[in-house]
Protein backbone atom coordinates (compact mmCIF):
# COMPACT_ATOMS: atom_id res chain seq x y z
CA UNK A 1 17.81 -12.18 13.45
CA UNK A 2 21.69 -12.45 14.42
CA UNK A 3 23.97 -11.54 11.68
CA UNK A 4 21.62 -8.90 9.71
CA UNK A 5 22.08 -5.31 10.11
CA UNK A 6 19.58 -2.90 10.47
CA UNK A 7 19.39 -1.34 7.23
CA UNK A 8 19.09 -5.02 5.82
CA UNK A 9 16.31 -5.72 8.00
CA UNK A 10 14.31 -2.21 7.30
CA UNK A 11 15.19 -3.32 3.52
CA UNK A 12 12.83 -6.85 3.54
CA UNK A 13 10.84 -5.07 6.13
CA UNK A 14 10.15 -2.52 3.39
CA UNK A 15 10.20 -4.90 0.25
CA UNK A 16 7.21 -7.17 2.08
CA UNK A 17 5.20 -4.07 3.13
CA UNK A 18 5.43 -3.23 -0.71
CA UNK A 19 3.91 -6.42 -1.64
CA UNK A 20 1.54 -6.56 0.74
CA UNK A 21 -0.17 -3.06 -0.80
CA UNK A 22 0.40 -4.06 -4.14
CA UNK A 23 -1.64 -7.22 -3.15
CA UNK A 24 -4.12 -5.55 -1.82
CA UNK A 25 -4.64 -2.83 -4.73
CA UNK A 26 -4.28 -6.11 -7.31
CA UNK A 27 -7.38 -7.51 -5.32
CA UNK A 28 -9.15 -4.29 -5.82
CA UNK A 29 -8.53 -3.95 -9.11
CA UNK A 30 -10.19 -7.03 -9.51
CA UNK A 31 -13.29 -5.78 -7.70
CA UNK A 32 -12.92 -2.90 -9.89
CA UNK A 33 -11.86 -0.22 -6.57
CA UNK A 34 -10.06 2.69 -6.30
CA UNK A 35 -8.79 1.88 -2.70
CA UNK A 36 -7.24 4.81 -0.16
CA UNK A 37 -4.51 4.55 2.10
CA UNK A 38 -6.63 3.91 5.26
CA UNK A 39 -8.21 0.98 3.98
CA UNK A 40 -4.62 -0.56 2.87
CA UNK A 41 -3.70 0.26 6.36
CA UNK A 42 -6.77 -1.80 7.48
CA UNK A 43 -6.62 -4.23 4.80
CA UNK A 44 -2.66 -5.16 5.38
CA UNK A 45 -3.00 -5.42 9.49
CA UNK A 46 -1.20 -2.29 9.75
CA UNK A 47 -0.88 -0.60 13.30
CA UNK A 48 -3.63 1.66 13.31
CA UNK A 49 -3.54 4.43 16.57
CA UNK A 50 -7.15 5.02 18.10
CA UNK A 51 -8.40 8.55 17.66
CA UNK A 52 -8.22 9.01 21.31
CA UNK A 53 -4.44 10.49 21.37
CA UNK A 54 -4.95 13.72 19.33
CA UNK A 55 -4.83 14.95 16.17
CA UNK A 56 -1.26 14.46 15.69
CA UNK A 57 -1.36 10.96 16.32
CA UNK A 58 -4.78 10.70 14.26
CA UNK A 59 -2.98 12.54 11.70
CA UNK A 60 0.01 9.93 11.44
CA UNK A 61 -2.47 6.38 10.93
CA UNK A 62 -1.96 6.25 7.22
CA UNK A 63 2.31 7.71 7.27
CA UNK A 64 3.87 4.18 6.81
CA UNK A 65 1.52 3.16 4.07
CA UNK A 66 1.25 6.86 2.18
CA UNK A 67 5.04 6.95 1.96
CA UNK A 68 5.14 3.97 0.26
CA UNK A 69 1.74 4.62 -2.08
CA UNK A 70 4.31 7.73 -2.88
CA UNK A 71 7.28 5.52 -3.31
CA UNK A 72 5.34 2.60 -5.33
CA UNK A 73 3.73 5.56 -7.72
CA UNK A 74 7.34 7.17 -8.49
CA UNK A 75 8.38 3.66 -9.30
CA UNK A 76 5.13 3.68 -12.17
CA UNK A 77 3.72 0.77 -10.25
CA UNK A 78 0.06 2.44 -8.60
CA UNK A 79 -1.32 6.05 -9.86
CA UNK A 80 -3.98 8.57 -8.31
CA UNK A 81 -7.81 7.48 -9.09
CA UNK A 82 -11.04 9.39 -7.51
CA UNK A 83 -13.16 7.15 -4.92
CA UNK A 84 -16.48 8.04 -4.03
CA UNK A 85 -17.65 11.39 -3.57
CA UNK A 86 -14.64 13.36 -4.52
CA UNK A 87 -11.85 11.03 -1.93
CA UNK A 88 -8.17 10.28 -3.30
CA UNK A 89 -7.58 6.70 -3.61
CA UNK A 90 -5.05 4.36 -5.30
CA UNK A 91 -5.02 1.77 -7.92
CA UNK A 92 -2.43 -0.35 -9.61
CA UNK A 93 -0.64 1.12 -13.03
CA UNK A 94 -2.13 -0.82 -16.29
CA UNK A 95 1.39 -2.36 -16.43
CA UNK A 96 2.17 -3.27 -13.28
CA UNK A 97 -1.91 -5.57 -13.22
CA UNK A 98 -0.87 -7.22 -16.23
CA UNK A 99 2.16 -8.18 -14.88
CA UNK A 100 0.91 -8.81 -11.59
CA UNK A 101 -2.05 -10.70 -13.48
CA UNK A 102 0.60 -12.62 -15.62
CA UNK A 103 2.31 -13.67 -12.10
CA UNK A 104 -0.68 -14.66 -10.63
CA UNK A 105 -1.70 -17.34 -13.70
CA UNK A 106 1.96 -18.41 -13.89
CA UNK A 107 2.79 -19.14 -10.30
């Protein structure tokens, strides 16, 4: 892409990965799940390292989509919510599926 910088590019890099989780948590919320951040990963196509490396590298699957779980939640778009037996998962805000919701029947 001649012509746009890097930041620019990381920017609409990082503006579709946001949609693409929010997407996939409004499509849970549908199904009534509390989804975690491995599943996004999955979920989204998101480069996913084997377990073979290490634990490092193990450790690391779920980085790209947690930071931006954190990111989306400090922006009051997705909070916490408990999955099965005691796991951390994530769900969309009340606001943020109605609007979502709204967008969907509108567009």
């Amino acid at each position: 892409m001649a012509g746009i910088r890097p930041k620019q590019l990381a920017r609409l890099g990082e503006f579709h990965l946001e949609e693409a989780i929010l997407d996939v948590l409004l499509e849970a919320a549908h199904e009534g799940e509390c989804v975690g951040a491995a599943e996004i990963s999955r979920r989204t196509g998101i480069f996913r390292e084997g377990g073979g490396g290490g634990g490092n590298i193990a450790a690391m699957n779920d980085a790209i989509v947690t930071g931006m779980l954190i990111k989306l939640f400090n922006a009051e778009k997705v909070e916490r919510c408990e999955q099965a037996p005691g796991r951390g998962g994530w769900k969309l805000t009340d606001a943020e599926f109605a609007r979502r919701r709204d967008d969907v029947r509108l567009g």
